[in-house]
PDB file of N, CA and C in Angstrom:
ATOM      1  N   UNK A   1       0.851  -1.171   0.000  1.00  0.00           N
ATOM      2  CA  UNK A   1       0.000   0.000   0.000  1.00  0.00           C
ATOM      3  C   UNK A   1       0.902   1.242   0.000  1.00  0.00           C
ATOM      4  N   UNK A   2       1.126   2.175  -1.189  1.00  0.00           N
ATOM      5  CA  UNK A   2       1.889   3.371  -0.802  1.00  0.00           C
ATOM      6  C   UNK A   2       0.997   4.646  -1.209  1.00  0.00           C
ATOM      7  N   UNK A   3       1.288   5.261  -0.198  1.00  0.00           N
ATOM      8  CA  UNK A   3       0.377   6.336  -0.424  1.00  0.00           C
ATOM      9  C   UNK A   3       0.983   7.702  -0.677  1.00  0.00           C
ATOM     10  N   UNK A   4       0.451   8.550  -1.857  1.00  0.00           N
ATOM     11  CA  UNK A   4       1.622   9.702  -2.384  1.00  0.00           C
ATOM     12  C   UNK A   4       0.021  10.607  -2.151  1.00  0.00           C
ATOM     13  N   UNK A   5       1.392  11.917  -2.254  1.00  0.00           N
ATOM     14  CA  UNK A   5       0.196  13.300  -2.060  1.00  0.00           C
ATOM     15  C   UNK A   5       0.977  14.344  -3.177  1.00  0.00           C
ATOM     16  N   UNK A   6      -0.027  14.587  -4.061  1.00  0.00           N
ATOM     17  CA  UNK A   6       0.259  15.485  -5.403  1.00  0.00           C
ATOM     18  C   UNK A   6      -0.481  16.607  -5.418  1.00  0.00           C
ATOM     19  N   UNK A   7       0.303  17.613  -5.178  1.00  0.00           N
ATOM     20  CA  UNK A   7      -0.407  19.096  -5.357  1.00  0.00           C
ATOM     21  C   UNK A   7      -0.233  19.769  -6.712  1.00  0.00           C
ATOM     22  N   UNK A   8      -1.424  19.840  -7.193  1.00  0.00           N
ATOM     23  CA  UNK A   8      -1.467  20.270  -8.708  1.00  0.00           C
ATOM     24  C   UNK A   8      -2.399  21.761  -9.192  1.00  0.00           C
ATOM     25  N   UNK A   9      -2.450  22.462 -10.269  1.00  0.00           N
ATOM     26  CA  UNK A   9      -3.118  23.373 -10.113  1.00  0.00           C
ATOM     27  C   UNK A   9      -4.067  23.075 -11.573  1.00  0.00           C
ATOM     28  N   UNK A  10      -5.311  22.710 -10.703  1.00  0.00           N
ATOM     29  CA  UNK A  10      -6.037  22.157 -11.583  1.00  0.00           C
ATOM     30  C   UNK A  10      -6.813  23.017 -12.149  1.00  0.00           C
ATOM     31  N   UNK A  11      -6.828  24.260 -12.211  1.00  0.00           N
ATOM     32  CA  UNK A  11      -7.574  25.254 -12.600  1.00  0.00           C
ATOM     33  C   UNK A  11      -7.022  26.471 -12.977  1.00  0.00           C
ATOM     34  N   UNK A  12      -6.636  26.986 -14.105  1.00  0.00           N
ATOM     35  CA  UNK A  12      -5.586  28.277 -14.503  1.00  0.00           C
ATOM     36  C   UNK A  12      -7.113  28.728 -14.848  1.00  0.00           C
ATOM     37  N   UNK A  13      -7.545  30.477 -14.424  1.00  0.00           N
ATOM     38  CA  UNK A  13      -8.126  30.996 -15.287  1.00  0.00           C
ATOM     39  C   UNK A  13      -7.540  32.652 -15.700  1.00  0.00           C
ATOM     40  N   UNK A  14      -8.017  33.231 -16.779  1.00  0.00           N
ATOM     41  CA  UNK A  14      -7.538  34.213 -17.146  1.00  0.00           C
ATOM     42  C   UNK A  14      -9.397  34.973 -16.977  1.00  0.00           C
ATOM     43  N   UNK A  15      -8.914  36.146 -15.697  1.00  0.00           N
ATOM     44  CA  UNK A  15     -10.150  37.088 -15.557  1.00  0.00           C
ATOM     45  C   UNK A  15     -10.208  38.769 -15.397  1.00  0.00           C
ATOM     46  N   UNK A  16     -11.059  39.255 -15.662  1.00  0.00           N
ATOM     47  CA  UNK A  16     -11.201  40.550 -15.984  1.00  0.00           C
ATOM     48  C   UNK A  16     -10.147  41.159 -17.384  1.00  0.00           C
ATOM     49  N   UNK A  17     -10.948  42.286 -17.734  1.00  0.00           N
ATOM     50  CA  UNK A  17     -10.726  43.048 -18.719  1.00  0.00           C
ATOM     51  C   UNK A  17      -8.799  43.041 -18.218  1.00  0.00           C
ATOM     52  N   UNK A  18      -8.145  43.024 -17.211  1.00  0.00           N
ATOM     53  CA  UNK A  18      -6.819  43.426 -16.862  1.00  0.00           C
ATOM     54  C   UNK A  18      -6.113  42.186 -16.932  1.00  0.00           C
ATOM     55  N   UNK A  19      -6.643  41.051 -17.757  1.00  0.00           N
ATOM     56  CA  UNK A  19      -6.038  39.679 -17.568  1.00  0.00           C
ATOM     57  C   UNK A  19      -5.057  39.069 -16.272  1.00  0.00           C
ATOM     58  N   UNK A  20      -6.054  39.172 -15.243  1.00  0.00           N
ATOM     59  CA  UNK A  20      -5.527  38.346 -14.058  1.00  0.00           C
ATOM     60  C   UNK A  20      -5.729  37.183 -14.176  1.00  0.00           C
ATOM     61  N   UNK A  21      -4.805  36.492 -13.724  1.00  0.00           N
ATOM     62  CA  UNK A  21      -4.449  35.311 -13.591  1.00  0.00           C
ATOM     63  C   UNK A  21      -4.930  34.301 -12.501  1.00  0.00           C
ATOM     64  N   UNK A  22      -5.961  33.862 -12.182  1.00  0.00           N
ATOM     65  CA  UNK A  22      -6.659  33.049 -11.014  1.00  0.00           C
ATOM     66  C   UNK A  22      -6.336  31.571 -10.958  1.00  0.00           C
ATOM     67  N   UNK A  23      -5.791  31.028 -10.035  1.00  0.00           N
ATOM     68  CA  UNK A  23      -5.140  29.729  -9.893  1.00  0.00           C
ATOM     69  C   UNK A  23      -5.524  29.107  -8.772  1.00  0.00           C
ATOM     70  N   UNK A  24      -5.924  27.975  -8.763  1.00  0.00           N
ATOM     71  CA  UNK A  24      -6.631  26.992  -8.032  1.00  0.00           C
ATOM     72  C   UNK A  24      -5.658  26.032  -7.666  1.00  0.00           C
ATOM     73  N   UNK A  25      -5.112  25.364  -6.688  1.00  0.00           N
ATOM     74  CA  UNK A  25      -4.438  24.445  -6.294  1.00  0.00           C
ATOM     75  C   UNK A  25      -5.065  22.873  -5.946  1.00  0.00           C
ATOM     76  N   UNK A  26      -4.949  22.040  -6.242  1.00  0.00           N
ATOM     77  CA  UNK A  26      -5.678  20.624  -5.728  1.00  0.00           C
ATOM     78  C   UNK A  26      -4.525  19.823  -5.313  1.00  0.00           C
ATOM     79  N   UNK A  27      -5.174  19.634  -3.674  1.00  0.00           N
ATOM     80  CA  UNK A  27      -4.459  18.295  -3.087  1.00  0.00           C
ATOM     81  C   UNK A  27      -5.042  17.021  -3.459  1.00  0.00           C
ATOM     82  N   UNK A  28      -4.138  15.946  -4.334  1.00  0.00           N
ATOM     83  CA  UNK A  28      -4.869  14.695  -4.107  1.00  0.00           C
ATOM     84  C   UNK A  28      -3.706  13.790  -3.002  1.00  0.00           C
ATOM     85  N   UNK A  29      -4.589  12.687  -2.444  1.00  0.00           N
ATOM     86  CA  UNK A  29      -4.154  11.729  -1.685  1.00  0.00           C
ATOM     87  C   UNK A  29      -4.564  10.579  -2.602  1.00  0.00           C
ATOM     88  N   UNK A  30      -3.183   9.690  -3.015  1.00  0.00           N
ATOM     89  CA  UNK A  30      -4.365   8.561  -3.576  1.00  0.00           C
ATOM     90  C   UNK A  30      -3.402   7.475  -2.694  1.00  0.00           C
ATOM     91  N   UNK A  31      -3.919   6.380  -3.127  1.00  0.00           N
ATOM     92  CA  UNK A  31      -3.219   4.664  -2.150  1.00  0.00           C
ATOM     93  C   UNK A  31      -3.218   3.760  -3.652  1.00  0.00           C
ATOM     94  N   UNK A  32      -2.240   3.507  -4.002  1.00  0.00           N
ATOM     95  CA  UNK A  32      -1.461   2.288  -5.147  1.00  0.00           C
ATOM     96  C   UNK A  32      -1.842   3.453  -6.439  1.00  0.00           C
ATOM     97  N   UNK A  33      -2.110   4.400  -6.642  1.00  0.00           N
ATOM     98  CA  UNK A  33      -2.977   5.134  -7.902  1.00  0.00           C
ATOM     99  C   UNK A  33      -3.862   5.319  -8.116  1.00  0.00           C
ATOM    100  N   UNK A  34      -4.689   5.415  -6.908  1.00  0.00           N
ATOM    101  CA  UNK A  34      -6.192   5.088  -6.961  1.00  0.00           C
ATOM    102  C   UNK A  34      -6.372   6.615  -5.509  1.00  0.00           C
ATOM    103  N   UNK A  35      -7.013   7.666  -6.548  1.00  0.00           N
ATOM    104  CA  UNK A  35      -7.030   8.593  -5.954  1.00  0.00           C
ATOM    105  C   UNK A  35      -8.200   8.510  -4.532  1.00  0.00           C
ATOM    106  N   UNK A  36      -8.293   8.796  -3.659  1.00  0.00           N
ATOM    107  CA  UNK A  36      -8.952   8.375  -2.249  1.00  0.00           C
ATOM    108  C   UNK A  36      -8.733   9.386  -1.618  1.00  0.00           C
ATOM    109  N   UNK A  37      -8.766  10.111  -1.904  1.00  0.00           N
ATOM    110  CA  UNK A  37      -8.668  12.016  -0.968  1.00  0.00           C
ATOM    111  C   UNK A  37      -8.335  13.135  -1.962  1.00  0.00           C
ATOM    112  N   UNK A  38      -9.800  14.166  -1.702  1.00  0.00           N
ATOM    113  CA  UNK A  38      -9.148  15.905  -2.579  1.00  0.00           C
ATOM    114  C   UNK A  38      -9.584  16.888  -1.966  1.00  0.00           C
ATOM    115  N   UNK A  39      -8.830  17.849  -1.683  1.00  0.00           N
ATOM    116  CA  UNK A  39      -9.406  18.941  -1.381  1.00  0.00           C
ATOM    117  C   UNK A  39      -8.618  20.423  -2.301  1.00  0.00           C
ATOM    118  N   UNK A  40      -9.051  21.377  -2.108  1.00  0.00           N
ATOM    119  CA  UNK A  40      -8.735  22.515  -3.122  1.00  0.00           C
ATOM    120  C   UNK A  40      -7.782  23.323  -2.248  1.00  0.00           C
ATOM    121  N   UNK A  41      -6.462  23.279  -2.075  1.00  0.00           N
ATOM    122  CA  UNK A  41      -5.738  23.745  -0.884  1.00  0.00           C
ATOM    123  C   UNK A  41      -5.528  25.246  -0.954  1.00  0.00           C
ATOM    124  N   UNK A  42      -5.628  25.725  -2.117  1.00  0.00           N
ATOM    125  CA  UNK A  42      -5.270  26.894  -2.309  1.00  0.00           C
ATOM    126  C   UNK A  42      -5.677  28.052  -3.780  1.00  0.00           C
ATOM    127  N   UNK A  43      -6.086  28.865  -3.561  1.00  0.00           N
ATOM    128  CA  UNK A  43      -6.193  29.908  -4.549  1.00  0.00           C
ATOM    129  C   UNK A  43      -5.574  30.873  -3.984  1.00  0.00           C
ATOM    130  N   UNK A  44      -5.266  31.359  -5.814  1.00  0.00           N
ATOM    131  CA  UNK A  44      -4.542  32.657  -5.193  1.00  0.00           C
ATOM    132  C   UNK A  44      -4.858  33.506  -7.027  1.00  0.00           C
ATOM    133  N   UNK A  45      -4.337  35.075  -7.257  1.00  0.00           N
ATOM    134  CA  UNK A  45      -5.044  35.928  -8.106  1.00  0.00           C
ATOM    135  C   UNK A  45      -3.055  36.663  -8.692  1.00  0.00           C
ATOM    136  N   UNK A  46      -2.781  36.566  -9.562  1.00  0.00           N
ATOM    137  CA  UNK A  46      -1.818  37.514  -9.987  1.00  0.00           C
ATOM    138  C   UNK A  46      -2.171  38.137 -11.117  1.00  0.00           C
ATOM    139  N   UNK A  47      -1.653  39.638 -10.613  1.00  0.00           N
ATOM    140  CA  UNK A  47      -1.970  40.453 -11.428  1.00  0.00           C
ATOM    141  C   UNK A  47      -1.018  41.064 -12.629  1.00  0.00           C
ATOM    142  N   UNK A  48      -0.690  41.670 -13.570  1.00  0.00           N
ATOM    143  CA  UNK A  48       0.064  42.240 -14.150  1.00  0.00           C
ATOM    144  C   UNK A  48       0.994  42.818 -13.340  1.00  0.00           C
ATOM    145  N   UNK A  49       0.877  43.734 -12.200  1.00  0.00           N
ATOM    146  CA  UNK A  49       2.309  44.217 -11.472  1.00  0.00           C
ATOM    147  C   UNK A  49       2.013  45.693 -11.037  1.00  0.00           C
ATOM    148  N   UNK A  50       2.067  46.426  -9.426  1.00  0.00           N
ATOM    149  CA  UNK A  50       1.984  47.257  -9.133  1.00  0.00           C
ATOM    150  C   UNK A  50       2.906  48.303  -9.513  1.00  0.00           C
ATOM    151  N   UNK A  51       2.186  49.652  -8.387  1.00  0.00           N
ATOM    152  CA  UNK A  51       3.075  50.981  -8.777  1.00  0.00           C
ATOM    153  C   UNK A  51       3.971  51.055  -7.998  1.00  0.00           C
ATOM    154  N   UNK A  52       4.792  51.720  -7.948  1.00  0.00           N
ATOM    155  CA  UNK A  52       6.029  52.050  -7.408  1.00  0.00           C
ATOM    156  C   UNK A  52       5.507  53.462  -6.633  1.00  0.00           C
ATOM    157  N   UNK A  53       6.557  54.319  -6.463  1.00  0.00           N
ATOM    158  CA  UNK A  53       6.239  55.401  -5.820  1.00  0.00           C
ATOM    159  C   UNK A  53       6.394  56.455  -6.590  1.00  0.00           C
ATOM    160  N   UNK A  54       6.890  56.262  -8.058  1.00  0.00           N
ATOM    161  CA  UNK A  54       6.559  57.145  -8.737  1.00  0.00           C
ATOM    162  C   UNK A  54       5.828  56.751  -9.682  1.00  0.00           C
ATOM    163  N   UNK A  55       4.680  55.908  -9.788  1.00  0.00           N
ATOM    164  CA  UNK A  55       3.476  55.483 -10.320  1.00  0.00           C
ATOM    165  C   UNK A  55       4.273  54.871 -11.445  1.00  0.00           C
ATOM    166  N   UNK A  56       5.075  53.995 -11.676  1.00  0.00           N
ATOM    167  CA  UNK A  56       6.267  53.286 -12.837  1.00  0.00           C
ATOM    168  C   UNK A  56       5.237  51.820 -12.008  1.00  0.00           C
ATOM    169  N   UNK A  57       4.807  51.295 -13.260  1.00  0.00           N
ATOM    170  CA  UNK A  57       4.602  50.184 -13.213  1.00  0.00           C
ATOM    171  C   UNK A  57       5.869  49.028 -12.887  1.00  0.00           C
ATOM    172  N   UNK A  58       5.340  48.335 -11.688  1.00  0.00           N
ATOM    173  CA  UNK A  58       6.247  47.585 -11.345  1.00  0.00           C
ATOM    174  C   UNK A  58       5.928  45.479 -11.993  1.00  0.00           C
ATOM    175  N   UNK A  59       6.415  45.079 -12.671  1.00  0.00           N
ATOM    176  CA  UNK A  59       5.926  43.753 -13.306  1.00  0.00           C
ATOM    177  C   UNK A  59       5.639  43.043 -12.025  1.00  0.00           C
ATOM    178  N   UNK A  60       4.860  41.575 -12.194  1.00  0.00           N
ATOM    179  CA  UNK A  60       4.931  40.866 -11.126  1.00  0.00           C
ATOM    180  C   UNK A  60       5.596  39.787 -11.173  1.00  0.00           C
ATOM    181  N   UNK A  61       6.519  39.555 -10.111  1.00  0.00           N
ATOM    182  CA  UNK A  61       7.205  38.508  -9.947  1.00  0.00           C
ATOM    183  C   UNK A  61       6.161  37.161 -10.561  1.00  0.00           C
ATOM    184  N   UNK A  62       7.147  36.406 -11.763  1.00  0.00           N
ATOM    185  CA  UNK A  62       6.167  35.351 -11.627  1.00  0.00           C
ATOM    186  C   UNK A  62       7.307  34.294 -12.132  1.00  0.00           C
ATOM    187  N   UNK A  63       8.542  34.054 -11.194  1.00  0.00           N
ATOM    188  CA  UNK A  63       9.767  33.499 -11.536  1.00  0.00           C
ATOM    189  C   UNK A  63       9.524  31.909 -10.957  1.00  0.00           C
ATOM    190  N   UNK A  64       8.376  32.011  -9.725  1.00  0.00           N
ATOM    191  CA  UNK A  64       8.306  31.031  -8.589  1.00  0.00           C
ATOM    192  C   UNK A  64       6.887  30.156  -8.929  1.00  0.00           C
ATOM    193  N   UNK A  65       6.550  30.195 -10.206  1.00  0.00           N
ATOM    194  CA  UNK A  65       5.441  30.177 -10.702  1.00  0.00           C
ATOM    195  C   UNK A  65       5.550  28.624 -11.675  1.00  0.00           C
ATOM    196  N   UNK A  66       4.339  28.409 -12.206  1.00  0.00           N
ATOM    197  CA  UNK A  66       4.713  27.090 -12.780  1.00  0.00           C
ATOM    198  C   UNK A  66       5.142  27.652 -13.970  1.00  0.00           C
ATOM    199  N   UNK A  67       5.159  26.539 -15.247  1.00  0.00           N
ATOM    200  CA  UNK A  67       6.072  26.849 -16.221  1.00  0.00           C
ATOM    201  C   UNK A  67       4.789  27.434 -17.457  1.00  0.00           C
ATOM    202  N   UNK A  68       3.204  26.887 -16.572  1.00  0.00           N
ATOM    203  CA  UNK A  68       1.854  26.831 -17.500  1.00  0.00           C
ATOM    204  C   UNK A  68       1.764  28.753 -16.945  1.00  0.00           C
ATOM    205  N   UNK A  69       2.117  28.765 -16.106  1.00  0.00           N
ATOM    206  CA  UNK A  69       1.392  30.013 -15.589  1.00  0.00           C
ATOM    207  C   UNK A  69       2.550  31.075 -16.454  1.00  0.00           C
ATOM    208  N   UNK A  70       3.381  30.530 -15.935  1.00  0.00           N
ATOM    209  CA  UNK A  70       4.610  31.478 -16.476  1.00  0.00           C
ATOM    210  C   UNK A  70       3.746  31.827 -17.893  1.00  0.00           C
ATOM    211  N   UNK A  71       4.109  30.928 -18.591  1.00  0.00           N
ATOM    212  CA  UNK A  71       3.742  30.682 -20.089  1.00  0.00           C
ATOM    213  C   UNK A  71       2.160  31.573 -20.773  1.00  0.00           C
ATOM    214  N   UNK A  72       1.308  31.859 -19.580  1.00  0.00           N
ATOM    215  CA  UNK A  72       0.057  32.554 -20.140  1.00  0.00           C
ATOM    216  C   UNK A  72       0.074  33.755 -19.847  1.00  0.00           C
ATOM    217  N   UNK A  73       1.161  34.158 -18.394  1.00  0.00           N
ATOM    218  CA  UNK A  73       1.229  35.222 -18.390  1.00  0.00           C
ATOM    219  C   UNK A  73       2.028  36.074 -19.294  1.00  0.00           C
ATOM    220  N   UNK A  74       3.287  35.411 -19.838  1.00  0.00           N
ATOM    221  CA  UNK A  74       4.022  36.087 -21.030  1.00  0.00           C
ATOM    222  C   UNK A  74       2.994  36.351 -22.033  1.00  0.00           C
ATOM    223  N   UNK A  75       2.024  35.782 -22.509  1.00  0.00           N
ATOM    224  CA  UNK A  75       0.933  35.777 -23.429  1.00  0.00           C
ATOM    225  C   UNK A  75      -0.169  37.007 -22.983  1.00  0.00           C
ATOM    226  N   UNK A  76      -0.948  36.849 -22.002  1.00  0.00           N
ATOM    227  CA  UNK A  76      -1.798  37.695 -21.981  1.00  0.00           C
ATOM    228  C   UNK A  76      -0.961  39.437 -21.474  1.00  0.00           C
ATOM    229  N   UNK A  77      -0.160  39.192 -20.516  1.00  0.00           N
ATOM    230  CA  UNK A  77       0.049  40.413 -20.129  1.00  0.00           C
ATOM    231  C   UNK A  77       0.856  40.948 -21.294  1.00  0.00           C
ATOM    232  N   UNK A  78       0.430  41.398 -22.188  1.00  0.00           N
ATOM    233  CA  UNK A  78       0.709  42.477 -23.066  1.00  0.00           C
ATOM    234  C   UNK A  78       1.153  43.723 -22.569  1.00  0.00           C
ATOM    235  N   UNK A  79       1.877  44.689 -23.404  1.00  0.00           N
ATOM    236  CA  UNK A  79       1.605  46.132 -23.296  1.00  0.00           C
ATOM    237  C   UNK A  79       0.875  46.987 -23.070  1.00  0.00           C
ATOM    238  N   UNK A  80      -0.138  46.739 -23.694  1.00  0.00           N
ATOM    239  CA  UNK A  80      -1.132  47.479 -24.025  1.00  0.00           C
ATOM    240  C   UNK A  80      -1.955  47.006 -22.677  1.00  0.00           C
ATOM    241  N   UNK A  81      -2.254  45.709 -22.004  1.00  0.00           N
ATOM    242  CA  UNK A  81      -3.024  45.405 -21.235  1.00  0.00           C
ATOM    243  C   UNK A  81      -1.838  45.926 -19.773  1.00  0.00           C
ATOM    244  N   UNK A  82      -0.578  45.559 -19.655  1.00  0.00           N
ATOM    245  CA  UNK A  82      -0.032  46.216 -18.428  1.00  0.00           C
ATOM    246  C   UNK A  82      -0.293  48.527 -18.424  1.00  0.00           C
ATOM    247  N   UNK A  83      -0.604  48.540 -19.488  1.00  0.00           N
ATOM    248  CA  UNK A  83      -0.699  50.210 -19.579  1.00  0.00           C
ATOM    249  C   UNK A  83      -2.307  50.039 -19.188  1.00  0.00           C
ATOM    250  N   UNK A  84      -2.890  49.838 -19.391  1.00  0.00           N
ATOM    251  CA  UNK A  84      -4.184  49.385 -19.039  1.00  0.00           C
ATOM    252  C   UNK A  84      -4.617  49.389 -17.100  1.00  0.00           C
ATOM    253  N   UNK A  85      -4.154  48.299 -17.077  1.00  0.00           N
ATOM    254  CA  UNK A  85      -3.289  47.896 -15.671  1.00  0.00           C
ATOM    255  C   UNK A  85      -3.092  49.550 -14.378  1.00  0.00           C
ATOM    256  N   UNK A  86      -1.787  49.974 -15.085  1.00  0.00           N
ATOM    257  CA  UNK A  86      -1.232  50.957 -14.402  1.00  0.00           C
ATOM    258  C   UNK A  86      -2.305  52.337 -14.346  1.00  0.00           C
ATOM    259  N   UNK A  87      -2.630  52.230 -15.472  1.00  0.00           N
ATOM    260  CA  UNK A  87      -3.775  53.651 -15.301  1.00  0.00           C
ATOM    261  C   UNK A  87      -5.161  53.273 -14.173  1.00  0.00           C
ATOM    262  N   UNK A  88      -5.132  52.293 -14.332  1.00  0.00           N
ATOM    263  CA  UNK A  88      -6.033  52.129 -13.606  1.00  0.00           C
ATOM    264  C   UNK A  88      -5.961  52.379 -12.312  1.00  0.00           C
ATOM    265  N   UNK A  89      -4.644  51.670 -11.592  1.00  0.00           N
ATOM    266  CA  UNK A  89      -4.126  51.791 -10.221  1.00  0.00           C
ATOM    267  C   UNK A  89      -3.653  53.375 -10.028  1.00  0.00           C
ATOM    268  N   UNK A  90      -3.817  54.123 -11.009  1.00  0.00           N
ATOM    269  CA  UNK A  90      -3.559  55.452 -10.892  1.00  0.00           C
ATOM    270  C   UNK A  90      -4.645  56.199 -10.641  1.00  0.00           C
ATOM    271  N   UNK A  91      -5.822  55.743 -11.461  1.00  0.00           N
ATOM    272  CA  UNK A  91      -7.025  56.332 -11.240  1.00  0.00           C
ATOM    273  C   UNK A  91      -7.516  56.116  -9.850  1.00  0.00           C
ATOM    274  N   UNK A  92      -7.307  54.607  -9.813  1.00  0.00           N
ATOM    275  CA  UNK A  92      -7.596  54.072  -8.415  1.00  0.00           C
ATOM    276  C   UNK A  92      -7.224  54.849  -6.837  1.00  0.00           C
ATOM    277  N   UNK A  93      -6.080  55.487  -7.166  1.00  0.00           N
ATOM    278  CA  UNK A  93      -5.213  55.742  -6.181  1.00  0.00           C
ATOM    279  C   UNK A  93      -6.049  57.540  -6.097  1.00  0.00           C
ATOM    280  N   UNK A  94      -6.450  57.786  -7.049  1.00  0.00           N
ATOM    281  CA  UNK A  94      -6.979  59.500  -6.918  1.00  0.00           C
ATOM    282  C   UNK A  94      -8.150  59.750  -6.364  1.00  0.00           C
ATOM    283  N   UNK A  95      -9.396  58.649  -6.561  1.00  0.00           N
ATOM    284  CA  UNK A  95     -10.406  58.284  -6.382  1.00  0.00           C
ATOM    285  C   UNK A  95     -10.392  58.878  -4.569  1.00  0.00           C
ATOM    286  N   UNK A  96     -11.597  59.434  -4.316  1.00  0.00           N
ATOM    287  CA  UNK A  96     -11.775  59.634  -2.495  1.00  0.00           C
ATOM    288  C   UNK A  96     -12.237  58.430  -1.962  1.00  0.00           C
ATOM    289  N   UNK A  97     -11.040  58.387  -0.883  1.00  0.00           N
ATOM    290  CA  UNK A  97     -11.354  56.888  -0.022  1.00  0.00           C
ATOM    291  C   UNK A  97     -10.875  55.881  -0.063  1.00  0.00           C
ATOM    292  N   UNK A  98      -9.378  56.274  -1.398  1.00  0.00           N
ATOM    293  CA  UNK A  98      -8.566  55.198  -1.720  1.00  0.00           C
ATOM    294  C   UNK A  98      -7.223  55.450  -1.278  1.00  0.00           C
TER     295      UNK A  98
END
């Protein structure tokens, strides 16, 4: 009987107009290959990349990342969508109450 535990990310999605990146993590437990335990251990949201302090878009680390995620974020985060991005967190930042 050996029993392995595989954490996988069974769910990449690409959301909002600013192409964030939403990632789902799944724990399985299985015994000989025969999966017998799941739960969803983790989500998490990356974004294109904050401001700095002189509103300079800063990229987001995504070095620690898988090679699928890596790979969609080189794809979606464009230019045009990180300028997108930054104005926004600019607007964001002027807005009362932010």
């Amino acid at each position: 009987m050996a029993l392995t535990k595989e954490v996988t990310q069974d769910k990449i999605e690409i959301v909002s107009d600013h192409k964030h990146i939403q990632i789902r993590e799944k724990t399985t437990i299985s015994e000989d290959g025969k999966e017998i335990s799941s739960k969803y251990s983790n989500r998490y949201v990356l974004n294109p990349g904050t401001l700095d302090g002189s509103n300079n878009l800063v990229d987001t680390d995504i070095s620690g990342e898988s090679t699928e995620v890596k790979g969609i974020a080189n794809v979606v985060w464009t230019d045009d969508v990180k300028t997108a991005w930054k104005n926004k967190l600019i607007a964001d930042k002027s807005e009362p109450g932010a």
